[in-house]
N, C-alpha and C. Protein backbone atom coordinates (compact mmCIF):
# COMPACT_ATOMS: atom_id res chain seq x y z
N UNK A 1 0.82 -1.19 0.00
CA UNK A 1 0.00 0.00 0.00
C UNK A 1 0.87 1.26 0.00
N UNK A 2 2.31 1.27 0.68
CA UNK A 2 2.83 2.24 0.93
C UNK A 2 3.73 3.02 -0.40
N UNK A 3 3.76 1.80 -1.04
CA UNK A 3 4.75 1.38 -2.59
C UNK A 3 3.57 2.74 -3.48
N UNK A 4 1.94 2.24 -3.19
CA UNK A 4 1.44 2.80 -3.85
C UNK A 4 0.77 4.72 -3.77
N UNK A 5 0.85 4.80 -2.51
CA UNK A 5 1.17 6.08 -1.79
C UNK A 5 2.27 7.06 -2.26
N UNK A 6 2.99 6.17 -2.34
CA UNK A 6 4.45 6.71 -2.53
C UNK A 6 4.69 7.22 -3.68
N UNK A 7 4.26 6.35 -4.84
CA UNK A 7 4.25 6.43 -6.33
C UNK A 7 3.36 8.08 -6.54
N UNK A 8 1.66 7.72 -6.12
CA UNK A 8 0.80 8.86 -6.55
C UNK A 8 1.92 10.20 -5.63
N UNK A 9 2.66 10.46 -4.90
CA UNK A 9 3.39 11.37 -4.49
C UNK A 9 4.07 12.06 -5.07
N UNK A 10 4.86 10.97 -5.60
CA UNK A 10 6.09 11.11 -6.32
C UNK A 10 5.63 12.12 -7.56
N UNK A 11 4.74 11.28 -8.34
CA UNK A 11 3.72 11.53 -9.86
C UNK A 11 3.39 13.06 -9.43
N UNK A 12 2.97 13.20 -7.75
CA UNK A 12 2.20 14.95 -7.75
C UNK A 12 3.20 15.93 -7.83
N UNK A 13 4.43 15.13 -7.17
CA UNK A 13 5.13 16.18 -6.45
C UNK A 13 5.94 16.88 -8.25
N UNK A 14 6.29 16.12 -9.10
CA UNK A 14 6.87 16.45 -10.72
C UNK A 14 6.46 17.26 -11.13
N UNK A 15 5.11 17.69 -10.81
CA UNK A 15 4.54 18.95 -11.25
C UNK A 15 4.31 20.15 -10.93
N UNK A 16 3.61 21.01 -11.73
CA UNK A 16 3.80 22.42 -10.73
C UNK A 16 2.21 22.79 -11.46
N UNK A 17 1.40 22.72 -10.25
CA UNK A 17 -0.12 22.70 -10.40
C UNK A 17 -0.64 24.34 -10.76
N UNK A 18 -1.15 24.36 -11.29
CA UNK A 18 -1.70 26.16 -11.27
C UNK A 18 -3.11 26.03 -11.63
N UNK A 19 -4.01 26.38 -10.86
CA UNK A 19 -5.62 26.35 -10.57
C UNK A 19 -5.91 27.49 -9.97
N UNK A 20 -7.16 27.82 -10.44
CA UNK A 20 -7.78 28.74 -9.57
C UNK A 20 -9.29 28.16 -8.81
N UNK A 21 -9.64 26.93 -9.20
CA UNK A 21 -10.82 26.43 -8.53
C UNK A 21 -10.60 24.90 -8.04
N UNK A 22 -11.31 24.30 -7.97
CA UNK A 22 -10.67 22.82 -7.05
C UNK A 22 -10.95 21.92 -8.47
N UNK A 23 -11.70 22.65 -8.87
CA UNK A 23 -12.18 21.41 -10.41
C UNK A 23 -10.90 21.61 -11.32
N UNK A 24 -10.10 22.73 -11.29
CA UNK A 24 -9.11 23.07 -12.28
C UNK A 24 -7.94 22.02 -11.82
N UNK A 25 -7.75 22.30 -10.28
CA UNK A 25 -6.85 21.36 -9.65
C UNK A 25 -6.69 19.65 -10.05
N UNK A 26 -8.32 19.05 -9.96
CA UNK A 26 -8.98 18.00 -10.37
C UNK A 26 -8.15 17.50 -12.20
N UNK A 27 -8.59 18.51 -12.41
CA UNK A 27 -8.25 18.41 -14.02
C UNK A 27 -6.69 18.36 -13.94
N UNK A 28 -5.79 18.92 -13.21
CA UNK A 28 -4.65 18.83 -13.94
C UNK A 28 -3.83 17.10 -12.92
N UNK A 29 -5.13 17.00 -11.80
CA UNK A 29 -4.74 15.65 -11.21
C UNK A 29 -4.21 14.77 -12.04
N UNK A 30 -5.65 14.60 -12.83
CA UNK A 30 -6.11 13.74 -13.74
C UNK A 30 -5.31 13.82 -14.31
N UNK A 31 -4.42 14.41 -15.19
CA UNK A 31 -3.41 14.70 -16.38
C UNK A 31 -2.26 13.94 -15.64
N UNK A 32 -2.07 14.05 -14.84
CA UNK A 32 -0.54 13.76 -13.89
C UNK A 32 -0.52 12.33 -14.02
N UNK A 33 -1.81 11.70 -13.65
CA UNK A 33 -1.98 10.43 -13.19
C UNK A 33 -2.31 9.93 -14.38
N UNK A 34 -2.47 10.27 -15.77
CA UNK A 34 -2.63 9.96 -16.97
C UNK A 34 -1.57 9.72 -17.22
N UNK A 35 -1.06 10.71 -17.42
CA UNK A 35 0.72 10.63 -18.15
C UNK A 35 1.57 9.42 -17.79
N UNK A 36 1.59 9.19 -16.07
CA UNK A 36 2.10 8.39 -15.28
C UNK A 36 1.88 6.96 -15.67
N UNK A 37 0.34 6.96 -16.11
CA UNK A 37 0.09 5.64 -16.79
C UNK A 37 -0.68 4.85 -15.09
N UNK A 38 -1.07 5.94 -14.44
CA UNK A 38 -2.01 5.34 -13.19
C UNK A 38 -3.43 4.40 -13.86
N UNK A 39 -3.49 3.77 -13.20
CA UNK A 39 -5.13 3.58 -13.51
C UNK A 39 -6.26 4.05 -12.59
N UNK A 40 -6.63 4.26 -13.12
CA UNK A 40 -8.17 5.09 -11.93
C UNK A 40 -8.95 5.75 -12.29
N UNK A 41 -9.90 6.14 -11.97
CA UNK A 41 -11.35 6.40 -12.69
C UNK A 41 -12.04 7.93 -11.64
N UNK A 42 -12.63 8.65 -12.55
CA UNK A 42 -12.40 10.08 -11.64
C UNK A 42 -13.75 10.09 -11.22
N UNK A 43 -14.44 10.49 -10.23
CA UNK A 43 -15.39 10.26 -9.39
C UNK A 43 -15.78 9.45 -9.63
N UNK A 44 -15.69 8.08 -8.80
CA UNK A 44 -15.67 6.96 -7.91
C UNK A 44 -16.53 6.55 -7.29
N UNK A 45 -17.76 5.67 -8.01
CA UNK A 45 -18.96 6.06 -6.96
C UNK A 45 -18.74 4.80 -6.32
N UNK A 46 -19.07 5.13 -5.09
CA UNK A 46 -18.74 3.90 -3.82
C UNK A 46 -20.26 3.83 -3.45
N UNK A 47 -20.92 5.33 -3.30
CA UNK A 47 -22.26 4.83 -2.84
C UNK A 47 -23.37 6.49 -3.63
N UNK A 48 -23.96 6.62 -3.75
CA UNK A 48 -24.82 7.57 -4.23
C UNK A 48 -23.93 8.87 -3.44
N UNK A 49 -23.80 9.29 -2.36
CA UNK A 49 -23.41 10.36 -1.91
C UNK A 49 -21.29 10.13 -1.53
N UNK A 50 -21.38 9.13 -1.66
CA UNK A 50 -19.58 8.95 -1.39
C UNK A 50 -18.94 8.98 -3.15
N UNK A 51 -18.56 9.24 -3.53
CA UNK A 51 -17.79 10.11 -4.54
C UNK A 51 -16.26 10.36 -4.55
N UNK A 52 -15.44 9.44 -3.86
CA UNK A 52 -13.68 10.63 -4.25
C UNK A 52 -13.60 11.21 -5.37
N UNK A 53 -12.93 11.47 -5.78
CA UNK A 53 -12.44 13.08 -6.89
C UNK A 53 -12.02 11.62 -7.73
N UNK A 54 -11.03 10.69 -6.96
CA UNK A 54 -10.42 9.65 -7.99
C UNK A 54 -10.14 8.16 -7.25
N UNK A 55 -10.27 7.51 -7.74
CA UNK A 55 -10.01 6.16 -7.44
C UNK A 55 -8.59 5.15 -8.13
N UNK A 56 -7.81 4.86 -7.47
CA UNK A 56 -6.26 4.72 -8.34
C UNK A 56 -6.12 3.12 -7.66
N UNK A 57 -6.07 2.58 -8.64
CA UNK A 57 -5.65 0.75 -8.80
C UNK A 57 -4.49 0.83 -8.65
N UNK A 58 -3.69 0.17 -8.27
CA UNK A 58 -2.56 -0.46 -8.45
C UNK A 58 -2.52 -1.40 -9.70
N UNK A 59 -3.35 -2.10 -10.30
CA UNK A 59 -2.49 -2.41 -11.44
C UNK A 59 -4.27 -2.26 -12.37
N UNK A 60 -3.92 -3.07 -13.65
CA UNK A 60 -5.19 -3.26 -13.94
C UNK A 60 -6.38 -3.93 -14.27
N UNK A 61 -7.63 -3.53 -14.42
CA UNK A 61 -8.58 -4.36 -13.74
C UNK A 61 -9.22 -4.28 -12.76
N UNK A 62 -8.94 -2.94 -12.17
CA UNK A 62 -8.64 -2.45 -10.55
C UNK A 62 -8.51 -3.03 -9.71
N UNK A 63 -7.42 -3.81 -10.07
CA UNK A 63 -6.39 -5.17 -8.81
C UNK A 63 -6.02 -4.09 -7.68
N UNK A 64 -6.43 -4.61 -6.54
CA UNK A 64 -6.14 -4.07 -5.55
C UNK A 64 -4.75 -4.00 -5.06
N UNK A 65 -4.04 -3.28 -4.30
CA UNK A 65 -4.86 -2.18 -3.50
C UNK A 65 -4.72 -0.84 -4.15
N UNK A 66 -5.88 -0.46 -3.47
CA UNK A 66 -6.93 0.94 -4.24
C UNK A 66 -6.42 2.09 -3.18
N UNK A 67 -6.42 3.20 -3.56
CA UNK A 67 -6.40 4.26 -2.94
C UNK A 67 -7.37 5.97 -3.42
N UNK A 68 -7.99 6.07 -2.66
CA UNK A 68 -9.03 7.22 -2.95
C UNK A 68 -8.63 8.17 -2.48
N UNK A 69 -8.79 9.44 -3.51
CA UNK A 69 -8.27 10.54 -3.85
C UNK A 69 -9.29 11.35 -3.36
N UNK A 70 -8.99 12.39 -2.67
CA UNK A 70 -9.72 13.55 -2.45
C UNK A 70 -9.05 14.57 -2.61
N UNK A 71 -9.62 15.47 -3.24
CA UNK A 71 -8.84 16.78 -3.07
C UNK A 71 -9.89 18.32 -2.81
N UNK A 72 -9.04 18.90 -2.07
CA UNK A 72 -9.75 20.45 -1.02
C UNK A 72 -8.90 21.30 -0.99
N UNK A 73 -9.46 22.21 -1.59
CA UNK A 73 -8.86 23.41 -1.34
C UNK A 73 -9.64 24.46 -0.45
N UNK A 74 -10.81 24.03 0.02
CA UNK A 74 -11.35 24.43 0.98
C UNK A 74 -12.30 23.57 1.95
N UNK A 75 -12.93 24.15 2.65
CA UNK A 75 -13.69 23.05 3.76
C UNK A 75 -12.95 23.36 5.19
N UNK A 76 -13.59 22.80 6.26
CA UNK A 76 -12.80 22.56 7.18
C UNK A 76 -12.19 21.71 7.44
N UNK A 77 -11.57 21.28 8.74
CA UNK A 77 -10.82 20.09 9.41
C UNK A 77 -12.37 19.16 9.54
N UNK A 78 -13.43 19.37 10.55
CA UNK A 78 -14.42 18.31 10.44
C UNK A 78 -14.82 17.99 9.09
N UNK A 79 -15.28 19.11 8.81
CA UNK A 79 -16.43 18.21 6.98
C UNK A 79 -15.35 17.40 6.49
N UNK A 80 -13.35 17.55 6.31
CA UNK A 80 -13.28 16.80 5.45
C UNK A 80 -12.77 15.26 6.62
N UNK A 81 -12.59 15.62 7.90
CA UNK A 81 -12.43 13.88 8.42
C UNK A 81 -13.58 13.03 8.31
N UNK A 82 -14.90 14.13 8.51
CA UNK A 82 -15.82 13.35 8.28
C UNK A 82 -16.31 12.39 6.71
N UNK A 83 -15.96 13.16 5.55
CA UNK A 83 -15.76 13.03 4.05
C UNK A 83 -14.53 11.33 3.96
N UNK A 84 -13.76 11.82 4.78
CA UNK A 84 -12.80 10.76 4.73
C UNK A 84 -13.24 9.54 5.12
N UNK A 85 -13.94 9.17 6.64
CA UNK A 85 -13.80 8.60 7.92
C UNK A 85 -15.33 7.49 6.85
N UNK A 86 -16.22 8.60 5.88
CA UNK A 86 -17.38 7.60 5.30
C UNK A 86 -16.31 7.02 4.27
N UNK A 87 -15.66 7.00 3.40
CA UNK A 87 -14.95 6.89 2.68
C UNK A 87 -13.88 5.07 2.97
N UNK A 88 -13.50 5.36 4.02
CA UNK A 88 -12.98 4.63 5.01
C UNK A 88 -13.84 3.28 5.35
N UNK A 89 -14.79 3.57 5.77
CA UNK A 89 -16.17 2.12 5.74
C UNK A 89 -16.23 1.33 4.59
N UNK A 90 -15.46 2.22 3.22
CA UNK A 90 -15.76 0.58 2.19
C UNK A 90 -14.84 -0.15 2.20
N UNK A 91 -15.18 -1.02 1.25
CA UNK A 91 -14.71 -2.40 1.03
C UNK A 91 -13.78 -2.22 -0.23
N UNK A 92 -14.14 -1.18 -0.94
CA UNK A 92 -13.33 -1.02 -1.70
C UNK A 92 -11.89 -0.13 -1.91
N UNK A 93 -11.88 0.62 -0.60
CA UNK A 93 -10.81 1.51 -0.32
C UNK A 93 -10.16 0.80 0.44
N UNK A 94 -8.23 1.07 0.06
CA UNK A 94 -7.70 0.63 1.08
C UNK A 94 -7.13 1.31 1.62
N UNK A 95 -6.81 2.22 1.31
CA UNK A 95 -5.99 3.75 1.31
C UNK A 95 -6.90 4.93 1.09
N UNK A 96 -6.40 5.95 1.91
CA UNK A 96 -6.94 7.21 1.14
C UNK A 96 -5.71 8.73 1.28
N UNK A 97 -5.53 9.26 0.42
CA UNK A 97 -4.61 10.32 -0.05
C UNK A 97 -5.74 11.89 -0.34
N UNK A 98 -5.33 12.91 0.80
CA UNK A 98 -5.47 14.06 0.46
C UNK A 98 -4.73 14.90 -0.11
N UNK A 99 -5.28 15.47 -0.77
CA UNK A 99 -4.52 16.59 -1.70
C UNK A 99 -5.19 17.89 -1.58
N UNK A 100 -4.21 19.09 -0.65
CA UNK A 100 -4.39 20.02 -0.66
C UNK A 100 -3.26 21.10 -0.75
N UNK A 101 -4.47 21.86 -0.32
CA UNK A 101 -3.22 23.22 -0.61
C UNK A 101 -3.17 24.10 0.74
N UNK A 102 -4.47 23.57 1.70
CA UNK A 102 -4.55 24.14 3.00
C UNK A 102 -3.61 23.24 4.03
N UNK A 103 -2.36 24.25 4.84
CA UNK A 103 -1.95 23.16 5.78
C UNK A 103 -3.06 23.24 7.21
N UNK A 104 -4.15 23.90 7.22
CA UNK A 104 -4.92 23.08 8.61
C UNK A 104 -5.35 22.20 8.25
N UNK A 105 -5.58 21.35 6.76
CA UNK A 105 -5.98 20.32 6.63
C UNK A 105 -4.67 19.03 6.89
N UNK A 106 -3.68 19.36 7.71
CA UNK A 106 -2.55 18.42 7.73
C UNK A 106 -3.27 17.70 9.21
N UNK A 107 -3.59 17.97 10.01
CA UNK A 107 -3.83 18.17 11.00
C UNK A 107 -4.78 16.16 11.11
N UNK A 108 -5.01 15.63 10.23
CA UNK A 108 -5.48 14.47 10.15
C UNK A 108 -5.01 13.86 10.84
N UNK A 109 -4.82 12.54 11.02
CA UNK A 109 -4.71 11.22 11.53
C UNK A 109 -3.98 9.95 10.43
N UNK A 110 -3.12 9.14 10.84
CA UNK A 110 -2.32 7.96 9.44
C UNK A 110 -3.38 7.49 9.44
N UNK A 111 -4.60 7.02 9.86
CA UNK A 111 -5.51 5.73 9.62
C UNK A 111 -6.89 6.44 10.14
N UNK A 112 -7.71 5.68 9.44
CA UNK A 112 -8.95 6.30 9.86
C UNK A 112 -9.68 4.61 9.50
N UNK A 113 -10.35 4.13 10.38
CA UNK A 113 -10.61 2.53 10.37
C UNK A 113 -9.73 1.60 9.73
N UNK A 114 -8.88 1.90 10.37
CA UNK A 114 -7.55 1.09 9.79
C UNK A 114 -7.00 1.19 8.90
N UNK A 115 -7.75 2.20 8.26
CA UNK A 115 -7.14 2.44 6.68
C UNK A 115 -6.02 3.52 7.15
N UNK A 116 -4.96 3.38 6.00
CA UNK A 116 -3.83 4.60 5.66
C UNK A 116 -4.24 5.93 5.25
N UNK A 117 -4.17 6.82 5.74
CA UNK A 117 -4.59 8.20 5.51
C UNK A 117 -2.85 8.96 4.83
N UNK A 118 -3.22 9.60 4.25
CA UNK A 118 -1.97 10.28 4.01
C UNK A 118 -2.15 11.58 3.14
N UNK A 119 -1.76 12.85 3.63
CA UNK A 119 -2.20 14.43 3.19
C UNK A 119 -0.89 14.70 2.20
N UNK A 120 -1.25 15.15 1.29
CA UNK A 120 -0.26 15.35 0.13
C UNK A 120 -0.62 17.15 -0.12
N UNK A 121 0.85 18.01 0.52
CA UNK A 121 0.26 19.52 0.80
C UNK A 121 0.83 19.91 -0.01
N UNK A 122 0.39 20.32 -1.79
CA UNK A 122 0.46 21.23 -2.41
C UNK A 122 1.99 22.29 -2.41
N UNK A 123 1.40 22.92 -1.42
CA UNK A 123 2.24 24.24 -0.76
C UNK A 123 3.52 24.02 -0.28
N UNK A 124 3.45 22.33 0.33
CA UNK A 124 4.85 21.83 1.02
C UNK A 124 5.29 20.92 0.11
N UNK A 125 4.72 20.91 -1.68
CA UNK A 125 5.23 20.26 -2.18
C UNK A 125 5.33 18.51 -1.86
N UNK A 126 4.62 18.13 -1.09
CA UNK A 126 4.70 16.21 -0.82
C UNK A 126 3.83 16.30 0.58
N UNK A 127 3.96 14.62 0.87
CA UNK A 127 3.52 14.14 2.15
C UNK A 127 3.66 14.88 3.29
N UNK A 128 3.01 14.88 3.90
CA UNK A 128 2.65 15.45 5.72
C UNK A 128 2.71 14.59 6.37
């Protein structure tokens, strides 16, 4: 899982993002993780209201393990642990990776139901 953490990091950190809205951000995700040759599929429906931004296989076929993408450039610390923590209850996540640009959103937790949490800050350029 950590192999695969590591990779979507690596893939963010090569770039140099320029957005002015979270959908622009979204869009140039997507490009990163294209190029890279990720597999994953951009809003992710897990359940009618659970949604990540992206869903990233490790290989393909969506051979596990999976890691779900969120990304905020705004919100608070609750709405997004809470965003996360439903996220976290499936069966199909094994991981989940934030991507922001706010550092009060560093402020998370490594695991949220056992799952791997991991904040990817924009601003600090990589992992938190």
């Amino acid at each position: 899982m950590n192999l695969l953490l590591d990779a979507l990091a690596d893939a963010l950190r090569s770039h140099r993002f320029s957005y002015s809205s979270e959908d622009e951000l979204q869009r140039g995700i997507g490009e990163v993780l294209a190029r890279d040759r990720f597999h994953f599929e951009r809003e992710f429906r897990l359940t009618e209201k659970d949604r990540p931004d992206f869903m990233v296989w490790a290989g393909e076929n969506r051979a596990r393990p999976s890691v779900a993408v969120e990304v905020k450039i705004g919100g608070t610390l609750p709405q997004v642990t809470r965003q996360l923590h439903r996220y976290a209850q499936h069966e199909k996540v094994d991981a989940m990776l934030l991507v922001t640009s706010r550092f009060r959103l560093s402020g998370l937790p490594e695991r949220i139901n056992d799952k791997a949490l991991r904040v990817f800050n924009l601003g600090a350029g990589g992992l938190l």
